[in-house]
Protein backbone atom coordinates (compact mmCIF):
# COMPACT_ATOMS: atom_id res chain seq x y z
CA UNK A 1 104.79 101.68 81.86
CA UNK A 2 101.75 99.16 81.87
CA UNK A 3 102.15 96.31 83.11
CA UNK A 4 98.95 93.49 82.47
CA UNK A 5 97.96 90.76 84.98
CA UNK A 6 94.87 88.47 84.51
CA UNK A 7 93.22 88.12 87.76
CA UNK A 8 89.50 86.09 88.38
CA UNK A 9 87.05 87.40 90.81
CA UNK A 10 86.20 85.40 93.65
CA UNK A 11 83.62 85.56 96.60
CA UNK A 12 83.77 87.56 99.56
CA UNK A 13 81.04 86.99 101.82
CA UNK A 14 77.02 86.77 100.52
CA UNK A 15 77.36 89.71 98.62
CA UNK A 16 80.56 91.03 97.86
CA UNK A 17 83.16 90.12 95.26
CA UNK A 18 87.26 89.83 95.79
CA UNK A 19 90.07 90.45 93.50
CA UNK A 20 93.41 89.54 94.48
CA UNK A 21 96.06 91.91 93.33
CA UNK A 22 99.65 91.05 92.47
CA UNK A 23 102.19 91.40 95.46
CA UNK A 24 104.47 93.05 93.07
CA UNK A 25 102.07 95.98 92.15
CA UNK A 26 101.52 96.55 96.04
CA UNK A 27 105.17 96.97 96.50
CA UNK A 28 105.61 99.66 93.64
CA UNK A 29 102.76 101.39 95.40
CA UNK A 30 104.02 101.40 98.81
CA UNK A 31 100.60 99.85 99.83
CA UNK A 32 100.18 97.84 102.95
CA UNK A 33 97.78 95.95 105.36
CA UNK A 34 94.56 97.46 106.26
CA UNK A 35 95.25 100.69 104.14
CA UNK A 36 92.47 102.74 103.32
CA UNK A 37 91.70 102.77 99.51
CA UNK A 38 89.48 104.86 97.71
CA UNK A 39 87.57 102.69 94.80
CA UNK A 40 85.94 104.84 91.80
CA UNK A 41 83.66 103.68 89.33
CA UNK A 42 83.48 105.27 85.68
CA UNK A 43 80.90 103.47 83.84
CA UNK A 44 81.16 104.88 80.46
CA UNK A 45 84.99 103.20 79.88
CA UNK A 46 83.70 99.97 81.93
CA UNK A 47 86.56 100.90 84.75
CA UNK A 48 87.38 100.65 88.45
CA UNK A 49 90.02 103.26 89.30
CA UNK A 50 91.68 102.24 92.97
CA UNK A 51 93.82 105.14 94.85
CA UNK A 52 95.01 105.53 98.17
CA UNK A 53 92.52 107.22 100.11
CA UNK A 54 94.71 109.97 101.57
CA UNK A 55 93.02 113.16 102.12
């Protein structure tokens, strides 16, 4: 199931860049507060994969 959300980027600080993720999709992931996430980068399909950052 995919589900589509359109989301704007906003600042965070001089440098840095926020996106604000749906409270729904947080739920279904079982993600909370101050979780640590891992954030991927794979240039050649232009995407940002985000996974919890359990070991």
């Amino acid at each position: 199931m995919v589900v589509k959300v359109i989301r704007k980027l906003s600042f965070s600080g001089k440098y840095s860049k926020a996106l604000n993720l749906p409270r729904e999709f947080l739920k279904l992931l079982g993600w909370r507060q101050n979780q640590n996430l891992s954030v991927e980068l794979n240039k050649s399909k232009k995407q940002l994969i985000i996974k919890d950052a359990k070991k």
